[in-house]
C-alpha atoms as a PDB file:
ATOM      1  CA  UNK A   1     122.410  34.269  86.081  1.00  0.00           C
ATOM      2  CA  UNK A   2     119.425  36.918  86.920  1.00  0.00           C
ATOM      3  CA  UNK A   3     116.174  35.926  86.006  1.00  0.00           C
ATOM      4  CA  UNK A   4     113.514  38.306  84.734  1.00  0.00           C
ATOM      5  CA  UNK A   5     110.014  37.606  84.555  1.00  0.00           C
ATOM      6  CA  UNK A   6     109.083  40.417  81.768  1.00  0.00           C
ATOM      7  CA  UNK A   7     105.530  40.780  81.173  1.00  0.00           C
ATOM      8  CA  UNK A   8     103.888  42.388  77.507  1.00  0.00           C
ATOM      9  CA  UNK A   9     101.115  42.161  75.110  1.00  0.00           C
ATOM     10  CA  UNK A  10     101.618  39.957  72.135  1.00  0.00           C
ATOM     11  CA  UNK A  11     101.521  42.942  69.692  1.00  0.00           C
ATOM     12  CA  UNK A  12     104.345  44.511  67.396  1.00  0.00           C
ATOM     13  CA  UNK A  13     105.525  46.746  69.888  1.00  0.00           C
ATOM     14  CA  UNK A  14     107.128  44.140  71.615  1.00  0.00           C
ATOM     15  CA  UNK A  15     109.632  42.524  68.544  1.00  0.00           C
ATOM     16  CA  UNK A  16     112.340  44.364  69.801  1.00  0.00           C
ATOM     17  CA  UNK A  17     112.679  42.180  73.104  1.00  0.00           C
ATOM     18  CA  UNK A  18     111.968  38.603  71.436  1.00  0.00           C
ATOM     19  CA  UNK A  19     114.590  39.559  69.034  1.00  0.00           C
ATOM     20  CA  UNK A  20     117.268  40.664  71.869  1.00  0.00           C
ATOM     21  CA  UNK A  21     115.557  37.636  73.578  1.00  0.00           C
ATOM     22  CA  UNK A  22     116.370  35.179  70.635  1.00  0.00           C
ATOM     23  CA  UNK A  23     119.637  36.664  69.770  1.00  0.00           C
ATOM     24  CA  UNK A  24     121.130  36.042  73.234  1.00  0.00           C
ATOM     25  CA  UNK A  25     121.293  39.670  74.228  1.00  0.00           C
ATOM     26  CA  UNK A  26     120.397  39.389  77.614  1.00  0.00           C
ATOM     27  CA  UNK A  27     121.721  35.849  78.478  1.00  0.00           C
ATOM     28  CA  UNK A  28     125.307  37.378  77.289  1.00  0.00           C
ATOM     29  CA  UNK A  29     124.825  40.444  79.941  1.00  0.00           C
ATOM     30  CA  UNK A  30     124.033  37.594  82.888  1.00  0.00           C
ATOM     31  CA  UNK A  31     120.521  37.762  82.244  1.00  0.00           C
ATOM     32  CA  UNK A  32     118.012  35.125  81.107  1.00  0.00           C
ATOM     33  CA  UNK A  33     114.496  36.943  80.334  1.00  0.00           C
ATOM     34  CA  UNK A  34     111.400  34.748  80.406  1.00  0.00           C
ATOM     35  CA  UNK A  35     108.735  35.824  78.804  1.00  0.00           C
ATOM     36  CA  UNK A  36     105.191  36.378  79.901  1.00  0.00           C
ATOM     37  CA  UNK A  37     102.441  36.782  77.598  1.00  0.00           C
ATOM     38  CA  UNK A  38      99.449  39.024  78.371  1.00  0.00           C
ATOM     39  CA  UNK A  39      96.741  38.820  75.545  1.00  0.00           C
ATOM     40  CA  UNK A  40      94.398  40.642  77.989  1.00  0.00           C
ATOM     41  CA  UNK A  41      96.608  43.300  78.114  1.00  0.00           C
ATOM     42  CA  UNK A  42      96.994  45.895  81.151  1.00  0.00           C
ATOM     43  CA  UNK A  43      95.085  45.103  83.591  1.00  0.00           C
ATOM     44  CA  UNK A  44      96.277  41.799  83.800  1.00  0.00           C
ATOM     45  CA  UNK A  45      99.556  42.885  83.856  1.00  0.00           C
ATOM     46  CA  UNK A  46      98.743  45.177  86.542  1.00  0.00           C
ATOM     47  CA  UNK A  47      97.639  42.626  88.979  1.00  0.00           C
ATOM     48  CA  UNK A  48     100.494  40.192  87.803  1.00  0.00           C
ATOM     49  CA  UNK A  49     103.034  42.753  88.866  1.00  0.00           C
ATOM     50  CA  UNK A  50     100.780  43.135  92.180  1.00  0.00           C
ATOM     51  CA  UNK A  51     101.220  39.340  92.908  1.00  0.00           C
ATOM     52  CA  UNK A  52     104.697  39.161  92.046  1.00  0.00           C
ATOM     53  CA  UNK A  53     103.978  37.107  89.368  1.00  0.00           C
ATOM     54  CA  UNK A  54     106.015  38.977  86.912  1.00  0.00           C
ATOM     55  CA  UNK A  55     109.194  41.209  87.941  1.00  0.00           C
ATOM     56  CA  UNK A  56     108.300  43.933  84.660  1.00  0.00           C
ATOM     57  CA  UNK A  57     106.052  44.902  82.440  1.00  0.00           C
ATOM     58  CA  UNK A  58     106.060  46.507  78.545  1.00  0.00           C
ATOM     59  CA  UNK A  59     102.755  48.748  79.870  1.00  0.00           C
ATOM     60  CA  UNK A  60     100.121  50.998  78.938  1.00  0.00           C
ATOM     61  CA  UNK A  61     101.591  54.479  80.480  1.00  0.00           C
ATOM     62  CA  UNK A  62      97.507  55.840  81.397  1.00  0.00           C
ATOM     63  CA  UNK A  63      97.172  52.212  82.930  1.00  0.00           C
ATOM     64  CA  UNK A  64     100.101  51.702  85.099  1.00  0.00           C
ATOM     65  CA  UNK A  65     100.176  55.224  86.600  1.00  0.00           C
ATOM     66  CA  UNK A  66      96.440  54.648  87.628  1.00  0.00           C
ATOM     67  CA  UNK A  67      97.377  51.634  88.862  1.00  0.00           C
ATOM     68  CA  UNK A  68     100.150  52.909  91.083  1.00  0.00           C
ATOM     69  CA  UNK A  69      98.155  55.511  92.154  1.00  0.00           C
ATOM     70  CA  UNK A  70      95.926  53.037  93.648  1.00  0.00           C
ATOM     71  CA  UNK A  71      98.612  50.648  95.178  1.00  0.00           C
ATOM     72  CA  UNK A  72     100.570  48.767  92.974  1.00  0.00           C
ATOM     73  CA  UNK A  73     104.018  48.441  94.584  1.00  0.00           C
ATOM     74  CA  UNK A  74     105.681  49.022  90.864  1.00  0.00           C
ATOM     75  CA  UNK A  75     107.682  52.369  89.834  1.00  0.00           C
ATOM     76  CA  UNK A  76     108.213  53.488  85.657  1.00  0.00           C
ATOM     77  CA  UNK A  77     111.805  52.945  84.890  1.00  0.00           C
ATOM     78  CA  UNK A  78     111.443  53.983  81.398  1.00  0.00           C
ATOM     79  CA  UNK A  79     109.460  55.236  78.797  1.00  0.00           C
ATOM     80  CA  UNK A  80     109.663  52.781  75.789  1.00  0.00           C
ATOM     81  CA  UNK A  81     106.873  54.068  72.977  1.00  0.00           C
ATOM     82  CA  UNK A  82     107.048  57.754  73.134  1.00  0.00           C
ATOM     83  CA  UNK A  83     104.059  57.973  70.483  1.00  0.00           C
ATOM     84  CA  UNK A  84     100.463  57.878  71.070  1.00  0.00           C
ATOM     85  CA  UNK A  85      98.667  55.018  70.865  1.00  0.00           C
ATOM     86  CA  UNK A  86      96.247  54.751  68.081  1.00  0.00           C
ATOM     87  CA  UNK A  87      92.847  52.897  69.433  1.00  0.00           C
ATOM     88  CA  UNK A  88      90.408  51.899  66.836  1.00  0.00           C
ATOM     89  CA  UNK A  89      86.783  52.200  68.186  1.00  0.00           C
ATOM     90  CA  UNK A  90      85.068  48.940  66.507  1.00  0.00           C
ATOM     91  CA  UNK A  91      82.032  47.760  66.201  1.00  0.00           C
ATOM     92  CA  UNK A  92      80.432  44.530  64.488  1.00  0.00           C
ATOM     93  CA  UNK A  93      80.387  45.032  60.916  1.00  0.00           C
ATOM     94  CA  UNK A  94      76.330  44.693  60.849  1.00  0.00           C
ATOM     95  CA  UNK A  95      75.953  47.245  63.900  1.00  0.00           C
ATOM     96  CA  UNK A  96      73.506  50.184  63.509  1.00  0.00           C
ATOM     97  CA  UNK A  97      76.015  52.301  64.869  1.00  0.00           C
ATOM     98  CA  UNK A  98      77.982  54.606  62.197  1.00  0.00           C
ATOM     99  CA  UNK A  99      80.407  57.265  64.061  1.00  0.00           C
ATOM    100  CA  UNK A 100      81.327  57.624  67.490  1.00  0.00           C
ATOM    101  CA  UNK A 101      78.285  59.920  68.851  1.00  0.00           C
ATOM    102  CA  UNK A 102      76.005  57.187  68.001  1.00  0.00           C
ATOM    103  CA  UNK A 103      77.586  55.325  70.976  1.00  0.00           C
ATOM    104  CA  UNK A 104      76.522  57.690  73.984  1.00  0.00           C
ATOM    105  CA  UNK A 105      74.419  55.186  75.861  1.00  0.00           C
ATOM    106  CA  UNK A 106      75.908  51.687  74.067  1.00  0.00           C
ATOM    107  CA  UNK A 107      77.469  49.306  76.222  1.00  0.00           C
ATOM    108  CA  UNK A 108      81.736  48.930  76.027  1.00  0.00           C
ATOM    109  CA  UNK A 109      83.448  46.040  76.021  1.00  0.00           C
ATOM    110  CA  UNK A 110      86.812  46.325  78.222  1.00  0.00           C
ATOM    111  CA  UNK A 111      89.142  43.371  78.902  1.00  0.00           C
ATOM    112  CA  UNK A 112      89.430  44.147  82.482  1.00  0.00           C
ATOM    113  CA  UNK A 113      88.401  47.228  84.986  1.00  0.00           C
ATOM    114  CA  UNK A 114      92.141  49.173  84.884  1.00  0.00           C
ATOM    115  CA  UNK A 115      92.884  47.893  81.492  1.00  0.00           C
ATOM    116  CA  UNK A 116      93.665  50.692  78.732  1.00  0.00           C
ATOM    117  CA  UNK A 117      90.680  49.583  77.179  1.00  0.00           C
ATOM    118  CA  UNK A 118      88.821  50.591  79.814  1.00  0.00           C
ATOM    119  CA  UNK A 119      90.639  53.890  80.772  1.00  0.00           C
ATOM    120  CA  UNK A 120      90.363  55.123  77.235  1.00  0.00           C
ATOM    121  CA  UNK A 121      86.611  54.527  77.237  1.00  0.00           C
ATOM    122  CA  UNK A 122      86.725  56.776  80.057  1.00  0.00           C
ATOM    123  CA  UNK A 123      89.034  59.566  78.297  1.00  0.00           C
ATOM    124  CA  UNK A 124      86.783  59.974  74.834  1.00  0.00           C
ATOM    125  CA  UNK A 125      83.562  60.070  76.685  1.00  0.00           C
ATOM    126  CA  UNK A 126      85.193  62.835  78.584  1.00  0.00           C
ATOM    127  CA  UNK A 127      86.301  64.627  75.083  1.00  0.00           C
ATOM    128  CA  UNK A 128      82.983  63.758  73.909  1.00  0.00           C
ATOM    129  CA  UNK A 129      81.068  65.520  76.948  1.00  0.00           C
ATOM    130  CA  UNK A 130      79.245  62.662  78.031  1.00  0.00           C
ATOM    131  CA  UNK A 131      78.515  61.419  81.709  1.00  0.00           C
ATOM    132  CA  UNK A 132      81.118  59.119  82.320  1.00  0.00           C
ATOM    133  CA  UNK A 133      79.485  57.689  85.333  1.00  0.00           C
ATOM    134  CA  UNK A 134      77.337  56.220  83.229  1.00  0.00           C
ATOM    135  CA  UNK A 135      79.042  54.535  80.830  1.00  0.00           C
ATOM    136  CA  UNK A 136      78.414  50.777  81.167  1.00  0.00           C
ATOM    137  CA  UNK A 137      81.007  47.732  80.595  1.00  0.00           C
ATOM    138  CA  UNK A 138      81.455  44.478  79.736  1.00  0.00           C
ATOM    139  CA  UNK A 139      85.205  42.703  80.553  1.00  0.00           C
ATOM    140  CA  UNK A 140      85.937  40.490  77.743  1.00  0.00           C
ATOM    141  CA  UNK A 141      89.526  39.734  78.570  1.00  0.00           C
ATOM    142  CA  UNK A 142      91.028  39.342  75.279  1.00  0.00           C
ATOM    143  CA  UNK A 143      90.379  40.395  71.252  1.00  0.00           C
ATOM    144  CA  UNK A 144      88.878  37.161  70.691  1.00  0.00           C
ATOM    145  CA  UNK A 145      86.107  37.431  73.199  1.00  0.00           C
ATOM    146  CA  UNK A 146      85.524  40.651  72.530  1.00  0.00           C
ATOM    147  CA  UNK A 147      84.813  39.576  68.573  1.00  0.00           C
ATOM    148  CA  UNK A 148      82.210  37.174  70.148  1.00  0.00           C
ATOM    149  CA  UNK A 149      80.587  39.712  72.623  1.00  0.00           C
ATOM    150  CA  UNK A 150      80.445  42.261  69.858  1.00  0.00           C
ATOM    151  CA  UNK A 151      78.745  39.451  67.254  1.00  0.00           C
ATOM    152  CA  UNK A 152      76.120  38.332  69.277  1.00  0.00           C
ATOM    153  CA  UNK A 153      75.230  42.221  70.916  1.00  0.00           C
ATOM    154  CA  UNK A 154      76.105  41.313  74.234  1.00  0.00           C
ATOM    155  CA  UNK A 155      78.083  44.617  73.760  1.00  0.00           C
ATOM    156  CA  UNK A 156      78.241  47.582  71.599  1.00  0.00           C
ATOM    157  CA  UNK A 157      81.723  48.651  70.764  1.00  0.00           C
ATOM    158  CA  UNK A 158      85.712  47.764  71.678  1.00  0.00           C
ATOM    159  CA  UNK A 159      88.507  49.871  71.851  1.00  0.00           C
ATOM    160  CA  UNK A 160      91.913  48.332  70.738  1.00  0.00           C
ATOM    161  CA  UNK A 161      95.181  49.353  69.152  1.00  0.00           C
ATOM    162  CA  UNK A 162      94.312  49.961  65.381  1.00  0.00           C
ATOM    163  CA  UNK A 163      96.916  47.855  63.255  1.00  0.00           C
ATOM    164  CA  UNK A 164      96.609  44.774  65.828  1.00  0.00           C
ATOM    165  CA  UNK A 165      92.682  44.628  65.101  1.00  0.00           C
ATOM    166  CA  UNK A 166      92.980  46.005  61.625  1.00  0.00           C
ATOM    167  CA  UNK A 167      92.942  41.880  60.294  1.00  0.00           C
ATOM    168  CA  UNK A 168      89.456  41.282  62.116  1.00  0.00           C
ATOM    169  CA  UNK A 169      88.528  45.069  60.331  1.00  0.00           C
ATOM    170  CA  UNK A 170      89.756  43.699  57.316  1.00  0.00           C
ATOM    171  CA  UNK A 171      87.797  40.311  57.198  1.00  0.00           C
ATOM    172  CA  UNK A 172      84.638  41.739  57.707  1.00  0.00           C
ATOM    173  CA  UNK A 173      83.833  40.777  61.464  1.00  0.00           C
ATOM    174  CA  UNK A 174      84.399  44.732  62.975  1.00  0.00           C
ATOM    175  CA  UNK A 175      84.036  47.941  61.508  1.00  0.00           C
ATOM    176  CA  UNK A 176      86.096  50.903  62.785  1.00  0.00           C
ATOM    177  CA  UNK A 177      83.798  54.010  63.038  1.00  0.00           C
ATOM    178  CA  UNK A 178      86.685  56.162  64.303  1.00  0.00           C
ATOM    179  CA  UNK A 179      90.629  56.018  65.770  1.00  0.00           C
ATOM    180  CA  UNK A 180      90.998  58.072  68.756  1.00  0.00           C
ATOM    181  CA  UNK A 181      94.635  58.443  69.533  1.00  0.00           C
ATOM    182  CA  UNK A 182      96.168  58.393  73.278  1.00  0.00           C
ATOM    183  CA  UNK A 183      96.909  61.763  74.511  1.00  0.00           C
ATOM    184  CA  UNK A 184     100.030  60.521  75.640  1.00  0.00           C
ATOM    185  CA  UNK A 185     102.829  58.271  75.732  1.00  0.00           C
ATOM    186  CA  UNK A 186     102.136  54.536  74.257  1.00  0.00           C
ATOM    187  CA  UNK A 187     104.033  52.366  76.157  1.00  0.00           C
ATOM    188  CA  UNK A 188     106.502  52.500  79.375  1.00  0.00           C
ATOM    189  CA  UNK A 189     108.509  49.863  80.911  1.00  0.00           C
ATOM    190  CA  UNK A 190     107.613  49.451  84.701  1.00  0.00           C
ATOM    191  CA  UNK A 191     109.103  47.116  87.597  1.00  0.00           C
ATOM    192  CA  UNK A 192     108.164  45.917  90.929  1.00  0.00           C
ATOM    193  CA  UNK A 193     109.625  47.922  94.238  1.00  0.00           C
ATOM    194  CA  UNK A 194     110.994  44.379  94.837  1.00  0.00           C
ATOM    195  CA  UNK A 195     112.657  43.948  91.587  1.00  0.00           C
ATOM    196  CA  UNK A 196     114.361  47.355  91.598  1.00  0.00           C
ATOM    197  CA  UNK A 197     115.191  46.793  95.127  1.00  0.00           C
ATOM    198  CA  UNK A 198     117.232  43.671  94.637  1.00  0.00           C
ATOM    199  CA  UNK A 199     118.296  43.985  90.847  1.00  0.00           C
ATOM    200  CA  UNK A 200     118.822  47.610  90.322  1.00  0.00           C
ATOM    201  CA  UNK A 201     122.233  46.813  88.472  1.00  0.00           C
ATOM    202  CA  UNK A 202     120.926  43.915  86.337  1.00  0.00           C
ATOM    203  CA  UNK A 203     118.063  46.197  85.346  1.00  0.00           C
ATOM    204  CA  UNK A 204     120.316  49.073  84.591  1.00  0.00           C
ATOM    205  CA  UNK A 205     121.752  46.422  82.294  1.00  0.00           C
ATOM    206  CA  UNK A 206     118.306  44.978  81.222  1.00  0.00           C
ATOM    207  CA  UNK A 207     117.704  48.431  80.092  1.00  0.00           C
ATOM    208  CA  UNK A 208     120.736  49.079  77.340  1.00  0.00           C
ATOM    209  CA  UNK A 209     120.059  45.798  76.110  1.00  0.00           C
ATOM    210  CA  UNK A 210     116.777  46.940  75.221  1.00  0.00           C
ATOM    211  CA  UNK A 211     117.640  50.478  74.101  1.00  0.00           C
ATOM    212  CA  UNK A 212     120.219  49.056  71.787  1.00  0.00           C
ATOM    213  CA  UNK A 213     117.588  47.280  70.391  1.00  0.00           C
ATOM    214  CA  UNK A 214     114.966  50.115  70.082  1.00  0.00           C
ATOM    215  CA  UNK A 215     117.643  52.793  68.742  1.00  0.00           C
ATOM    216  CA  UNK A 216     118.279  50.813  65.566  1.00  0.00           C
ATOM    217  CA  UNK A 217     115.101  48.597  65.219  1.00  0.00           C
ATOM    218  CA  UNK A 218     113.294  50.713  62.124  1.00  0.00           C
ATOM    219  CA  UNK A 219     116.812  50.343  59.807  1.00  0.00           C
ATOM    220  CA  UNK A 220     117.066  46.689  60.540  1.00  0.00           C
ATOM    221  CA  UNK A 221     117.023  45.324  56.941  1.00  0.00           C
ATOM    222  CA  UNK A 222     114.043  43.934  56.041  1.00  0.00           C
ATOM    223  CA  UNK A 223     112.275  44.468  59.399  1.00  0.00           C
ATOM    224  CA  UNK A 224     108.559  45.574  57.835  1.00  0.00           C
ATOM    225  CA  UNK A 225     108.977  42.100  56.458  1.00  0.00           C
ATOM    226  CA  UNK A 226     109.634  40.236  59.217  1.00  0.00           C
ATOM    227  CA  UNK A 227     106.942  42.076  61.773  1.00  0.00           C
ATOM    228  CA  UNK A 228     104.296  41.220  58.489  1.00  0.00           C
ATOM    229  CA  UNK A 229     104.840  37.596  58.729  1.00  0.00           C
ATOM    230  CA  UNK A 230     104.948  37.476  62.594  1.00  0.00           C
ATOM    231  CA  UNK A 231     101.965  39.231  63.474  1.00  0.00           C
ATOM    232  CA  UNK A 232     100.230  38.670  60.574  1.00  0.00           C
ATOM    233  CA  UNK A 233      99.596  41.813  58.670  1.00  0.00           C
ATOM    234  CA  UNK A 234      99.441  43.166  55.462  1.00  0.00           C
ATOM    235  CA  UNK A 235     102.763  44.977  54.702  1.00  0.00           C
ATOM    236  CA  UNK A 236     101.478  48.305  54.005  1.00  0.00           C
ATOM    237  CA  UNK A 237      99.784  48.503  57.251  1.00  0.00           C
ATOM    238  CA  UNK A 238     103.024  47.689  59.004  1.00  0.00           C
ATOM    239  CA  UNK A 239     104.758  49.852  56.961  1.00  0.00           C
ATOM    240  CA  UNK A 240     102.314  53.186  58.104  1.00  0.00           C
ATOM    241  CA  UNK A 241     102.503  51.485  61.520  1.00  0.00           C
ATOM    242  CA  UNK A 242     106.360  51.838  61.587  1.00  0.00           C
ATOM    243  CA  UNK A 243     106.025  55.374  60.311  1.00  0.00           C
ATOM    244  CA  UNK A 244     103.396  56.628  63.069  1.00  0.00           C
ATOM    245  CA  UNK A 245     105.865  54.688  65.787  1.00  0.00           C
ATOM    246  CA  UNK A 246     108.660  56.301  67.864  1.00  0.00           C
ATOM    247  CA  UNK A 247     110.560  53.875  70.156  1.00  0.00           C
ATOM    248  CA  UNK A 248     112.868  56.443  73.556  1.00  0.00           C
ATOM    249  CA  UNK A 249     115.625  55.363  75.320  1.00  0.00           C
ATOM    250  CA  UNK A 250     114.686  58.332  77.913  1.00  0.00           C
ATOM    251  CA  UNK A 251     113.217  58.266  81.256  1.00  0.00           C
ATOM    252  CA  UNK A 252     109.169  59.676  80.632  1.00  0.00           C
ATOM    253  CA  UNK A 253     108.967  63.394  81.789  1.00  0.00           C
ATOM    254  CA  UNK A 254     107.793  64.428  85.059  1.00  0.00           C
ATOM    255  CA  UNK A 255     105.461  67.190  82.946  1.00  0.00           C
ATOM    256  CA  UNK A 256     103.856  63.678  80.760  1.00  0.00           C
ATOM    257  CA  UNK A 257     103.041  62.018  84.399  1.00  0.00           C
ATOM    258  CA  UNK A 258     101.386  65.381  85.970  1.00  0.00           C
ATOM    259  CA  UNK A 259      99.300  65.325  82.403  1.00  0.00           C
ATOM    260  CA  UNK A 260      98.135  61.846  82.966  1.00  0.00           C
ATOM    261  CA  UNK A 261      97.664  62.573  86.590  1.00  0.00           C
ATOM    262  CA  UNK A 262      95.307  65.236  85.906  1.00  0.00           C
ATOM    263  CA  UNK A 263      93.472  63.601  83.282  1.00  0.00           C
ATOM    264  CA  UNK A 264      92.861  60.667  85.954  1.00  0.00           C
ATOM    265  CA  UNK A 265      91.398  62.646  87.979  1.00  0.00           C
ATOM    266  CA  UNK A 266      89.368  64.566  86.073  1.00  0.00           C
ATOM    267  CA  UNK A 267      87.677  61.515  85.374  1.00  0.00           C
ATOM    268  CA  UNK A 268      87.905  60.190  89.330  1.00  0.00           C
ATOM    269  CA  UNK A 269      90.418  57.335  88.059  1.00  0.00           C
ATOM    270  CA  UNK A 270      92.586  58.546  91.163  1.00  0.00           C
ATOM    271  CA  UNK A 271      92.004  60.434  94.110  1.00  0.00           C
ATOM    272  CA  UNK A 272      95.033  62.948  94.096  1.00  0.00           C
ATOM    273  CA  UNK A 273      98.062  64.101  92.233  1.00  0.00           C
ATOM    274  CA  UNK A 274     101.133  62.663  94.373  1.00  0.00           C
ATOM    275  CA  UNK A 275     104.637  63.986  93.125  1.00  0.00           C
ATOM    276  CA  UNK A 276     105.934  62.583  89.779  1.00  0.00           C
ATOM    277  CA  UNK A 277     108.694  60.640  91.873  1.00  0.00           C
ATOM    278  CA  UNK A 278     105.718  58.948  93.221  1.00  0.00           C
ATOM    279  CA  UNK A 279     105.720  56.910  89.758  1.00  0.00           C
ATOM    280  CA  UNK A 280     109.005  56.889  88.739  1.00  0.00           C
ATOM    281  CA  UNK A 281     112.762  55.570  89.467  1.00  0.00           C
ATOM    282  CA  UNK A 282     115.779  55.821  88.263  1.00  0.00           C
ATOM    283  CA  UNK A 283     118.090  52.961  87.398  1.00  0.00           C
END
């Protein structure tokens, strides 16, 4: 039996593997999947799949190719969301600020340097013409420290996925001045050189499992209900979440990477634009 050491945020997104997980989908394929949780999201799953700590990861696509760019030994062996992702720009619910201009010159929290949160700081001050060399961050790590840093003004505003904050919106403890969608792909599923090296076939199966999974997951019965109760959202919200979400069972296009690429650099995230090969494998 092949052992997988698949890393991933503990959002929505990721239901479709704990329910192949819990169903025995991989263990009857040969393959036991252990699951490791990330609740400070890319960047930590960046430097996990640097370490070899973790053999995948369920990954932010602007993260991991500017991550790769810069060294990680990993290669994309699939996109997973093919939507963007929809980051809610928050601020504490008695913050002077009002829309997104009025943060120029605030201060960002991030949960690490490389982290989407961080990248996509980097992307909207570049829509919003501002000098991006001097924006100025603060790595919280996770949701909950960023609720503290933004409560006590140790930092001005925090960009994460809209429906997972949309609870701490909801109680009173962040506003949302704005969403600012990804101009890309949500999600891709990446694995160490080492991994595809010496598993290629058991990831080739890893991978079916998972797109069987995908491909059907918005008609299981009842499954609005079931991601409500586990994540701990309002149904309605799940069910506009589930409308605005597209799970692929494709490779990502070479065309999506260059895009990324070019945004990167724009914004001096990278230092070149390598071939999309550079990024990606196929199993």
């Amino acid at each position: 039996m092949t052992e997988l050491r698949v890393g991933g945020v503990p959002e929505h997104f990721n239901l479709p593997f704990h329910l192949a997980i819990e169903d025995g989908m991989f263990e009857e394929k040969g393959i036991t999947v252990k699951w490791v949780e990330f609740p400070d999201g890319t960047g930590a799953m960046n430097k996990a799949l640097r370490n070899n700590e973790i053999d995948l990861a369920i990954i932010l696509t602007g993260g991991i190719i500017k991550d790769i760019a810069n060294g990680n030994p990993s290669k994309i062996i699939q996109n997973y969301v093919s939507s963007p992702l929809i980051w809610g720009v928050h601020v504490a619910d008695k913050s002077q600020f009002k829309s997104i201009d009025d943060l120029k010159d605030a201060q960002v929290a991030i949960s690490r340097y490389g982290s989407g949160s961080h990248v996509m700081a980097h992307v909207q001050a570049r829509e919003k013409e501002w000098n991006t060399e001097e924006l100025k961050f603060v790595e919280v790590q996770t949701l909950k420290n960023a609720i503290e840093t933004l409560t006590t003004g140790d930092a001005d505003y925090f960009m994460w996925e809209h429906f997972t904050t949309k609870p701490v919106v909801d109680s009173g403890i962040f506003r949302r001045v704005a969403d600012f969608p990804t101009p890309w792909s949500s999600f891709v599923i990446a694995a160490t050189d080492t991994c595809i090296a010496k598993h290629t076939e058991d990831l080739y199966t890893f991978l079916t499992v998972v797109n069987t999974v995908t491909a059907d997951f918005k008609s299981i019965p009842s499954i609005d209900r079931t991601l409500a109760n586990r994540y701990e959202q309002q149904l309605v919200d799940i069910q506009k979440w589930l409308g605005l979400t597209d799970w692929t069972q494709e490779q990502i296009k070479e065309e999506e990477v260059n895009y990324v690429q070019k945004r990167l650099l724009e914004l001096n995230m990278i230092e070149d634009i390598k071939p999309a090969n550079f990024y990606l494998t196929k199993i």
